[in-house]
PDB file of N, CA and C in Angstrom:
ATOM      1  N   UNK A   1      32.835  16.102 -31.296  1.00  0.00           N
ATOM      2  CA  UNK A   1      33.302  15.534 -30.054  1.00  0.00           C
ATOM      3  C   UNK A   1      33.172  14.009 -30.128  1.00  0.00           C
ATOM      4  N   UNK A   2      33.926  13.281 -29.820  1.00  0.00           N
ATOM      5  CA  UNK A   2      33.838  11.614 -29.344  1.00  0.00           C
ATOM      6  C   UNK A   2      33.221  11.336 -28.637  1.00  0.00           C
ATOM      7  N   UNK A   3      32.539   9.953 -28.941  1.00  0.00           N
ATOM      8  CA  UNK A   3      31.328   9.186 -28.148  1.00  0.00           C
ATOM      9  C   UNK A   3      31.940   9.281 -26.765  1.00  0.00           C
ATOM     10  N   UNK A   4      31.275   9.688 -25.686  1.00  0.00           N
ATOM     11  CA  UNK A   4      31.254   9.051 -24.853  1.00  0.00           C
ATOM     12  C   UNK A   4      32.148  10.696 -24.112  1.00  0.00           C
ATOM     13  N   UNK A   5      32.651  11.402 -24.136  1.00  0.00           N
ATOM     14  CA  UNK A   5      32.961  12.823 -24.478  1.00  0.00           C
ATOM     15  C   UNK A   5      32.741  13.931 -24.393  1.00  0.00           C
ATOM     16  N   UNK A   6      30.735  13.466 -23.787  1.00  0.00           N
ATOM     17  CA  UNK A   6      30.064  14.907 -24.074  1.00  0.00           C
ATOM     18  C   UNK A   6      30.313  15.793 -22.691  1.00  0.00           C
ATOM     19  N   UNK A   7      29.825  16.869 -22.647  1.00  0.00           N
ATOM     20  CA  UNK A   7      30.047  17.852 -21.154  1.00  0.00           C
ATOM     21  C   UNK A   7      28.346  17.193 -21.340  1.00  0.00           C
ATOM     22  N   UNK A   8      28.296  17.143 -19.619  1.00  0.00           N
ATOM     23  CA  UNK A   8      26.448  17.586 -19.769  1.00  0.00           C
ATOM     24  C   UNK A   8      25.373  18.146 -20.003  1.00  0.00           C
ATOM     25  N   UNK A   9      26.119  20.016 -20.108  1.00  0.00           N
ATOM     26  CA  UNK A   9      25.508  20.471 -20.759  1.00  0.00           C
ATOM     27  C   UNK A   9      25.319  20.680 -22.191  1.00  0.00           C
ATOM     28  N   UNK A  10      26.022  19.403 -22.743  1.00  0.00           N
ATOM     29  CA  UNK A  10      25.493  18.887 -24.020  1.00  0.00           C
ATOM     30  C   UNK A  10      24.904  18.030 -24.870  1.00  0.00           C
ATOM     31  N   UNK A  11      24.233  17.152 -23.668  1.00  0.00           N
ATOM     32  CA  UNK A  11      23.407  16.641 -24.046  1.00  0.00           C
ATOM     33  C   UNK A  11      22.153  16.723 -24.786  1.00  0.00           C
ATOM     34  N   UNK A  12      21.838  17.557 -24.900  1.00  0.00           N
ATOM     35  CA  UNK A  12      20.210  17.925 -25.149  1.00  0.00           C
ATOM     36  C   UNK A  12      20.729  18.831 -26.369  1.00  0.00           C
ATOM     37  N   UNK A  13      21.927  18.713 -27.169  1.00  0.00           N
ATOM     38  CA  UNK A  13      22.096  19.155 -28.284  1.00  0.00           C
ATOM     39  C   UNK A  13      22.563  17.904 -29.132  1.00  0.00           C
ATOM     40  N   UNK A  14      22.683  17.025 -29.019  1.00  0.00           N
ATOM     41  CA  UNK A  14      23.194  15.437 -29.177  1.00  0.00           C
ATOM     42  C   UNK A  14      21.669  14.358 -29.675  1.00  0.00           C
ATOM     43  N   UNK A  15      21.456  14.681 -31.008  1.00  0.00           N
ATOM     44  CA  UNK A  15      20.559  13.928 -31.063  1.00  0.00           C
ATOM     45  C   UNK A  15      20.547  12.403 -31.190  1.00  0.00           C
ATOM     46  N   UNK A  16      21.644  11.812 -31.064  1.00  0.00           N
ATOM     47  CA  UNK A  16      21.569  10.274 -30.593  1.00  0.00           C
ATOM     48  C   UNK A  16      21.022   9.907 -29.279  1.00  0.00           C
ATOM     49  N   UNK A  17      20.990  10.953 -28.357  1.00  0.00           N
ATOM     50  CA  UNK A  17      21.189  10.854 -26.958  1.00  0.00           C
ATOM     51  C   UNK A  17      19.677  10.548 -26.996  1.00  0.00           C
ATOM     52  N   UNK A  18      19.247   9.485 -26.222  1.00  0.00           N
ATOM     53  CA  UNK A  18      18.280   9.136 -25.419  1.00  0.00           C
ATOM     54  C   UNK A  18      18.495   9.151 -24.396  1.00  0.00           C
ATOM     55  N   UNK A  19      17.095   9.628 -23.602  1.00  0.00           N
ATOM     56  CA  UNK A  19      17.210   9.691 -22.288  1.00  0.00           C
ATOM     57  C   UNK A  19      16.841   8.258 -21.492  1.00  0.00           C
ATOM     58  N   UNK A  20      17.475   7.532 -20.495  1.00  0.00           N
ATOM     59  CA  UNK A  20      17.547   6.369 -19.921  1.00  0.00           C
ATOM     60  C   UNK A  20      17.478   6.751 -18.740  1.00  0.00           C
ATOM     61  N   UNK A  21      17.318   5.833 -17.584  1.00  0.00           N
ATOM     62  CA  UNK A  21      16.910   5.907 -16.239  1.00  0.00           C
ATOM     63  C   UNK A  21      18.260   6.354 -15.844  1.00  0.00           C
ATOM     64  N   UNK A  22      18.731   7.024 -14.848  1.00  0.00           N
ATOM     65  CA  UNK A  22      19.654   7.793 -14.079  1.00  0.00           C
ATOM     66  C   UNK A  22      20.200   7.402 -13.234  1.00  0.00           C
ATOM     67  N   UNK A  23      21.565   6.941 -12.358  1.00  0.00           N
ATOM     68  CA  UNK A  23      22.473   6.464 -11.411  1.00  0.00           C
ATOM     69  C   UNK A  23      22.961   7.403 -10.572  1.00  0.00           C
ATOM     70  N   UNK A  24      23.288   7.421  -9.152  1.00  0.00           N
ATOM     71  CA  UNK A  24      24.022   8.584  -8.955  1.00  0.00           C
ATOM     72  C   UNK A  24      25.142   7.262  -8.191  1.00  0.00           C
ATOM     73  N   UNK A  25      26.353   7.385  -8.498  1.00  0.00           N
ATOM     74  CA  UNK A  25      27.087   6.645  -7.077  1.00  0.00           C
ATOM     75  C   UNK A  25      28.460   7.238  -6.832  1.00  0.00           C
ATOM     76  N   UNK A  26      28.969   6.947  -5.474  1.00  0.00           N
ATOM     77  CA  UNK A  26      30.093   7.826  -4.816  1.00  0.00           C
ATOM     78  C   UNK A  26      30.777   6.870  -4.475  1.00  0.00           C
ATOM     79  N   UNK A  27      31.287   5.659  -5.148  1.00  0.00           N
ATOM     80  CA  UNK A  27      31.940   4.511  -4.977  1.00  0.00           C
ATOM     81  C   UNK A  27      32.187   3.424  -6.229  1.00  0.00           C
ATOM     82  N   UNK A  28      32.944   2.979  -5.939  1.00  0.00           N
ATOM     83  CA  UNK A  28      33.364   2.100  -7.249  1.00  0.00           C
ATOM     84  C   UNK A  28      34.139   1.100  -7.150  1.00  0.00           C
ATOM     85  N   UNK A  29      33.994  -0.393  -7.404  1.00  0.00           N
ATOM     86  CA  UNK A  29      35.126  -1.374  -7.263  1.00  0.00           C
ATOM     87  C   UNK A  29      35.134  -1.876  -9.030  1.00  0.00           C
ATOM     88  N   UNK A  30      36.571  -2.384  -9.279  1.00  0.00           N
ATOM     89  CA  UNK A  30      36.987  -2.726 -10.073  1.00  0.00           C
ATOM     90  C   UNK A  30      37.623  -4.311 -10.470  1.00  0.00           C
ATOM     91  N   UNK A  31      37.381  -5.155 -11.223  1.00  0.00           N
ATOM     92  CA  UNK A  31      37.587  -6.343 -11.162  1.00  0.00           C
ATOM     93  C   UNK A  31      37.956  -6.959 -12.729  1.00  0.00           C
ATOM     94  N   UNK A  32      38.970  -7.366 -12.823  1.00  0.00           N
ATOM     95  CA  UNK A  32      39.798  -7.805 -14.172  1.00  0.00           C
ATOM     96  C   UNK A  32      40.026  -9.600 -14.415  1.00  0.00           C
ATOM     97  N   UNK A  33      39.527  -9.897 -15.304  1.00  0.00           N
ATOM     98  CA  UNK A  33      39.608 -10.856 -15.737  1.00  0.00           C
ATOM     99  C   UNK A  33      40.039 -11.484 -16.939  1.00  0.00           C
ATOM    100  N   UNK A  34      40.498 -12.912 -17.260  1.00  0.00           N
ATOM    101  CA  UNK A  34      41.109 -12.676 -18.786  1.00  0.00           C
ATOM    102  C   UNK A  34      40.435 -12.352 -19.735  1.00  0.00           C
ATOM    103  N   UNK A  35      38.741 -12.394 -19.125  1.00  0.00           N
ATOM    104  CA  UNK A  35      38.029 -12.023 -20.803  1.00  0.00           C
ATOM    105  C   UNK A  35      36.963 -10.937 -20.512  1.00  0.00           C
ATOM    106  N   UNK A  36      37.311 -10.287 -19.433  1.00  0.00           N
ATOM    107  CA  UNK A  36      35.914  -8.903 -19.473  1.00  0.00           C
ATOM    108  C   UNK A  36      37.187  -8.387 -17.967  1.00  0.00           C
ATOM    109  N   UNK A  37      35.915  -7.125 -17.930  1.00  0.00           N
ATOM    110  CA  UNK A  37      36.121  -6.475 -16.743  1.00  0.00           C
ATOM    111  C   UNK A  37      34.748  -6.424 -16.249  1.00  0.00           C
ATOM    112  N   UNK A  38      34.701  -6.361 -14.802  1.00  0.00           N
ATOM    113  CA  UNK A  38      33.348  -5.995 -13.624  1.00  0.00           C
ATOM    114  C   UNK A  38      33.686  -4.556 -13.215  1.00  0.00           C
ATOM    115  N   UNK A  39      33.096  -3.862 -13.127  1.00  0.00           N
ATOM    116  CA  UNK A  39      33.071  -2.494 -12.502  1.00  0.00           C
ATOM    117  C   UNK A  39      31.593  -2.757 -12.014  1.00  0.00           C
ATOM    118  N   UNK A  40      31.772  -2.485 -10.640  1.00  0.00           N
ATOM    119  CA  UNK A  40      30.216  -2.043  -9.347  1.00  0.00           C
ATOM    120  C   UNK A  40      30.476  -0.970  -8.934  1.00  0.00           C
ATOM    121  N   UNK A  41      29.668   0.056  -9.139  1.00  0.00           N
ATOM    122  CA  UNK A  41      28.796   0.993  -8.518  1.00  0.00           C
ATOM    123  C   UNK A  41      28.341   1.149  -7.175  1.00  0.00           C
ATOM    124  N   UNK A  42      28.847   1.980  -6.201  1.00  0.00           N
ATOM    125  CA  UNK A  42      28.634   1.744  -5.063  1.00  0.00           C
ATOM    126  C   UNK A  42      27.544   2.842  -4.573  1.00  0.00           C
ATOM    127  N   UNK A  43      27.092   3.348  -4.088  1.00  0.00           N
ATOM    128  CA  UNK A  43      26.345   4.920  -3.630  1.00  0.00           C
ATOM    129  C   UNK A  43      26.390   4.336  -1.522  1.00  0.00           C
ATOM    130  N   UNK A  44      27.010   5.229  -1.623  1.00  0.00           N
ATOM    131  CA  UNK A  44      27.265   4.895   0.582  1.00  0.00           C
ATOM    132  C   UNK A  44      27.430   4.134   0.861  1.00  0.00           C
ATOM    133  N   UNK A  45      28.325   2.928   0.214  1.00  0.00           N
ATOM    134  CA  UNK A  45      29.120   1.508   0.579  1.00  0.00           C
ATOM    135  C   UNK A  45      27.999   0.271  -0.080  1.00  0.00           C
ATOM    136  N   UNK A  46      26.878   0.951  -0.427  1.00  0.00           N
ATOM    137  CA  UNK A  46      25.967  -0.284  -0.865  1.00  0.00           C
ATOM    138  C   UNK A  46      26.423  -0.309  -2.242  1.00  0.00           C
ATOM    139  N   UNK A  47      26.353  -1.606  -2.869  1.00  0.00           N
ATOM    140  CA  UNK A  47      26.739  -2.016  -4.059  1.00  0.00           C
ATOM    141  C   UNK A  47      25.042  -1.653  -5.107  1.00  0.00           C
ATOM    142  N   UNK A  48      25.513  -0.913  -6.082  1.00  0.00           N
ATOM    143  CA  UNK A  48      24.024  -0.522  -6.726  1.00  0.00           C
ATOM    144  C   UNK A  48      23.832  -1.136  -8.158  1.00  0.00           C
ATOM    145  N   UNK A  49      25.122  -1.054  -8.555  1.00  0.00           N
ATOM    146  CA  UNK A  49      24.873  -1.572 -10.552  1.00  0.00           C
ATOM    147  C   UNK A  49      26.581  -2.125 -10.230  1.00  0.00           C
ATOM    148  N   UNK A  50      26.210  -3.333 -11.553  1.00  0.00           N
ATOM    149  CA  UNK A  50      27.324  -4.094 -11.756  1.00  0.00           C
ATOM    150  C   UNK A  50      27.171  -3.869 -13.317  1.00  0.00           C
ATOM    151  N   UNK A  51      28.166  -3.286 -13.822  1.00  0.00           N
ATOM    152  CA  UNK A  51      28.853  -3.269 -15.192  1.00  0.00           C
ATOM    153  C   UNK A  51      29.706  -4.413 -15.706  1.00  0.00           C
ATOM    154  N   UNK A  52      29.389  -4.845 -16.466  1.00  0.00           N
ATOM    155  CA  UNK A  52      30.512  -6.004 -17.409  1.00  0.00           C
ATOM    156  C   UNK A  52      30.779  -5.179 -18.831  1.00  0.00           C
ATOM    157  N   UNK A  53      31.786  -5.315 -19.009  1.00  0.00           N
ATOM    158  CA  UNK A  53      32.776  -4.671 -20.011  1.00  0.00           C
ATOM    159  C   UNK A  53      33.994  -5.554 -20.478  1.00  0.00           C
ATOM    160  N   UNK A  54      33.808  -5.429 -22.232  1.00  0.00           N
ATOM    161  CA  UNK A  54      35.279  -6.324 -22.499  1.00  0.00           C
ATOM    162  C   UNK A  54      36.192  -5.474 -22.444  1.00  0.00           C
ATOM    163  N   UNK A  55      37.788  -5.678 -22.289  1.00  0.00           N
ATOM    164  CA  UNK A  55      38.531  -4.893 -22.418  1.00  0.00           C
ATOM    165  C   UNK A  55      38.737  -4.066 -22.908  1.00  0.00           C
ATOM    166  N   UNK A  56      38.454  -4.085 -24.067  1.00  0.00           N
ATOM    167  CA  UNK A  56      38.521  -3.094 -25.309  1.00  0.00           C
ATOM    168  C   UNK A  56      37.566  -1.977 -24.731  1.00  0.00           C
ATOM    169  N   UNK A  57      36.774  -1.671 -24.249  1.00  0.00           N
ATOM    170  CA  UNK A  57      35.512  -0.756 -23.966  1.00  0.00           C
ATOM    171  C   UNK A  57      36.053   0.000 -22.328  1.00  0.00           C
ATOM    172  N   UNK A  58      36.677  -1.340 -21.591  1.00  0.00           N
ATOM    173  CA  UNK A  58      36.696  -0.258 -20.465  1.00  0.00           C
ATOM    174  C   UNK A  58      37.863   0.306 -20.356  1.00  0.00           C
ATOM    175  N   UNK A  59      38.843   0.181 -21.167  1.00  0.00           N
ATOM    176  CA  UNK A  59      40.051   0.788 -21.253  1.00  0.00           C
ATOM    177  C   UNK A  59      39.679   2.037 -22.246  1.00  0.00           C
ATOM    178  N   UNK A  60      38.757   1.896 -23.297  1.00  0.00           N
ATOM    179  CA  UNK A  60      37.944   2.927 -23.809  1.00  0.00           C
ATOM    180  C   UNK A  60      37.704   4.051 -22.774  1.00  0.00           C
ATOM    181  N   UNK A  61      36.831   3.792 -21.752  1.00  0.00           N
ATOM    182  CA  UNK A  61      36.030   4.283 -21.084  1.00  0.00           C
ATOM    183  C   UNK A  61      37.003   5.101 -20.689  1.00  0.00           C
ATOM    184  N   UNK A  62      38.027   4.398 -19.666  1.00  0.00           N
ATOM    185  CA  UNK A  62      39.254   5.245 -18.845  1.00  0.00           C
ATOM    186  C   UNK A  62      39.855   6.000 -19.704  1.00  0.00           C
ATOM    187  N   UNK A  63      40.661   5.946 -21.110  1.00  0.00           N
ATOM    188  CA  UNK A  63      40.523   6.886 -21.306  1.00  0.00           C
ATOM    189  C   UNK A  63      39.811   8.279 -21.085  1.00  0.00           C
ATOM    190  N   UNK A  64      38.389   7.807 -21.743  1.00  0.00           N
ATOM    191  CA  UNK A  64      37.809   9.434 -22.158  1.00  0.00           C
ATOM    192  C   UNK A  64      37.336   9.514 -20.927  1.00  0.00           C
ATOM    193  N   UNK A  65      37.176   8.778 -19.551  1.00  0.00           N
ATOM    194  CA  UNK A  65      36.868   9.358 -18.393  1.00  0.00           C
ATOM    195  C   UNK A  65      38.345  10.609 -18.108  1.00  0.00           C
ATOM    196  N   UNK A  66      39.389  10.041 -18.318  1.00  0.00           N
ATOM    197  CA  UNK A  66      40.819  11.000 -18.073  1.00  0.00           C
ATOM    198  C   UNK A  66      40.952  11.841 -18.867  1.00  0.00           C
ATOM    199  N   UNK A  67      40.558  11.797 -20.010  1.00  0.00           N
ATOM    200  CA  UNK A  67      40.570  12.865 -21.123  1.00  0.00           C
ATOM    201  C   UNK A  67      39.632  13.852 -20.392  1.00  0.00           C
ATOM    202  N   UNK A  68      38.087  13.259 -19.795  1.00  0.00           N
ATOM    203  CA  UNK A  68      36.986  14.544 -19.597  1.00  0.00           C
ATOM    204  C   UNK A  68      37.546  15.247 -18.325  1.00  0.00           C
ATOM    205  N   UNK A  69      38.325  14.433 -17.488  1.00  0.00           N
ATOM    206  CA  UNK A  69      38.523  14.713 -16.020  1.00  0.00           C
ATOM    207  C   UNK A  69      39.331  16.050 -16.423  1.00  0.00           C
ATOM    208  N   UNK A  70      40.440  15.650 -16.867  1.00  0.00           N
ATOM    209  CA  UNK A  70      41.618  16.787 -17.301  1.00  0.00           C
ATOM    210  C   UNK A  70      41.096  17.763 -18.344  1.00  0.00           C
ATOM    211  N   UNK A  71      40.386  17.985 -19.325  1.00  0.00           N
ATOM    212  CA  UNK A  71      39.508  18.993 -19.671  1.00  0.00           C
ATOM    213  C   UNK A  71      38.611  20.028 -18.808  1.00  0.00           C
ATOM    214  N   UNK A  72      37.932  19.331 -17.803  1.00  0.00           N
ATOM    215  CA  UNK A  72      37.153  19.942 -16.887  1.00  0.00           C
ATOM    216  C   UNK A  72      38.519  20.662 -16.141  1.00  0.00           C
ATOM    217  N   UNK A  73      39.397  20.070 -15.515  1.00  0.00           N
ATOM    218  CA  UNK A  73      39.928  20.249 -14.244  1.00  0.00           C
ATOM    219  C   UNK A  73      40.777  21.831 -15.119  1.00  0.00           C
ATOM    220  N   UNK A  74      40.986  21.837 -16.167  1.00  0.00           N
ATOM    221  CA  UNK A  74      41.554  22.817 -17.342  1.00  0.00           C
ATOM    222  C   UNK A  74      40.719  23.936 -17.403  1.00  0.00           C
ATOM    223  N   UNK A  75      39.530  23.365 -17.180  1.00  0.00           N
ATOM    224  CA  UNK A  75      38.588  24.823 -17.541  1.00  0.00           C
ATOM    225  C   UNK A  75      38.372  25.402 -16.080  1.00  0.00           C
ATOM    226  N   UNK A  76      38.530  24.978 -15.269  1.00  0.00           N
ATOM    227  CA  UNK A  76      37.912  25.315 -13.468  1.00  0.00           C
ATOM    228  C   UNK A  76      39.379  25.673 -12.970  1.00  0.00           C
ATOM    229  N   UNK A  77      40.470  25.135 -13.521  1.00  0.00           N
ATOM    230  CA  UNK A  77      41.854  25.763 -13.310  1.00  0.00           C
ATOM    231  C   UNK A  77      42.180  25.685 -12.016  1.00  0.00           C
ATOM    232  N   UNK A  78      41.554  23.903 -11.477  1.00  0.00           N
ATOM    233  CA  UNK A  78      41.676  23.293 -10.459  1.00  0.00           C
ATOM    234  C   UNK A  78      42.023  21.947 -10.274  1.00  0.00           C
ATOM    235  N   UNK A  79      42.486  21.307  -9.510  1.00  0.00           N
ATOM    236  CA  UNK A  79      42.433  19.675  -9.551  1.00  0.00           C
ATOM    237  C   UNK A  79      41.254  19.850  -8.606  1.00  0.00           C
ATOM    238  N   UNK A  80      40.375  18.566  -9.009  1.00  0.00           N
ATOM    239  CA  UNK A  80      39.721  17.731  -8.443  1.00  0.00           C
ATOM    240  C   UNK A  80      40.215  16.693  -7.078  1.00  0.00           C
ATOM    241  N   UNK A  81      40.366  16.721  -5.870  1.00  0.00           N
ATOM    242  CA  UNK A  81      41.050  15.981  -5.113  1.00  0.00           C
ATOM    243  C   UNK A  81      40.345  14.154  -5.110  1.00  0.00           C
ATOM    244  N   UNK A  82      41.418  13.569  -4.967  1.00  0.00           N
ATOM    245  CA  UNK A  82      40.633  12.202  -4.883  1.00  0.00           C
ATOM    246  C   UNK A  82      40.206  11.582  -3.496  1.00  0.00           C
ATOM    247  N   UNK A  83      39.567  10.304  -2.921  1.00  0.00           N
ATOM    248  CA  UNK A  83      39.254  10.224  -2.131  1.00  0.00           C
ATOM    249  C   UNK A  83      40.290  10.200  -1.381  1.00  0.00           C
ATOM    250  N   UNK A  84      41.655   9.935  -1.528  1.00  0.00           N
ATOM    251  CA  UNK A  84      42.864   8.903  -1.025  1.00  0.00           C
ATOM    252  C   UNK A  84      43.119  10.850  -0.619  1.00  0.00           C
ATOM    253  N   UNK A  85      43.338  11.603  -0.871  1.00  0.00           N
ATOM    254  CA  UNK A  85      43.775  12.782  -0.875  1.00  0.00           C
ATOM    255  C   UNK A  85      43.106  13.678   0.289  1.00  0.00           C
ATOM    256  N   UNK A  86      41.721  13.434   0.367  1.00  0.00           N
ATOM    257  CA  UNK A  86      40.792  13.989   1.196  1.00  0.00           C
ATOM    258  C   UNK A  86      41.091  13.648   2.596  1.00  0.00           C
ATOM    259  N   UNK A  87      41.370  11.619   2.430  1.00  0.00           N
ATOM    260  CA  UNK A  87      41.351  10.934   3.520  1.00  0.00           C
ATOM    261  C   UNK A  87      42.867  11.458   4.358  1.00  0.00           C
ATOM    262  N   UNK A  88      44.000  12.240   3.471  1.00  0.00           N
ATOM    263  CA  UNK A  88      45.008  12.255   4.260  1.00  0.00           C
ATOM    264  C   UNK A  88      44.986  13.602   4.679  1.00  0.00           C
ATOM    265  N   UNK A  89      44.172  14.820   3.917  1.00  0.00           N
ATOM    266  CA  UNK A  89      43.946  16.087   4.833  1.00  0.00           C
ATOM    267  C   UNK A  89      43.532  15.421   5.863  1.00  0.00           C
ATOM    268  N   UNK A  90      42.592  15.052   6.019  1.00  0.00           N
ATOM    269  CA  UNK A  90      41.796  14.765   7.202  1.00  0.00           C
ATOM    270  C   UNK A  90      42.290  14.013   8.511  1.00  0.00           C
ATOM    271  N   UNK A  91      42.993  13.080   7.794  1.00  0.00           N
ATOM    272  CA  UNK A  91      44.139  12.305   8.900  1.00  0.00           C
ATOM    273  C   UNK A  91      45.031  13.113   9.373  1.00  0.00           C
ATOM    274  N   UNK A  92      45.279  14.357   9.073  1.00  0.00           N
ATOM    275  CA  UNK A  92      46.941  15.146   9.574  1.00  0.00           C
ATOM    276  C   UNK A  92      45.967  16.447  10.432  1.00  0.00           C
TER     277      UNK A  92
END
């Protein structure tokens, strides 16, 4: 499997994997510049971790975040709804 790739319950078969302190967040802003990207971490509108990333890495990232999304959503033989999606059930 590719870095960055794993399911979670495969971690603990992954012996590169160290264990590091833990994040949970339900928010995210995004910010592009000519020589990096900012991604913040939000958890209930509060801003929690700020990521810096060069291009090369967070276009990495999006990938295999879309690669894992659409794998999962393949095996559960569901979409995942997004927030924008939730917000318009809810509006109608």
């Amino acid at each position: 499997m590719e870095e960055g790739s794993l399911m979670a319950s495969e971690f603990d078969e992954n012996e590169d994997y160290i264990e590091e302190e833990e994040y949970y967040f339900n928010g995210f802003g995004i910010g592009i510049s000519k020589t990096d990207v900012l991604i913040y971490l939000t958890r209930n509108g509060k801003r929690e971790i700020v990521l810096n990333a060069s291009h090369i890495t967070a276009k990495s990232l999006a990938i295999a975040l879309t690669k894992a999304m659409d794998d999962f959503e393949i095996k559960i033989n569901s979409k995942i709804l997004l927030s924008e999606d939730i917000e318009k059930l809810l509006d109608s």
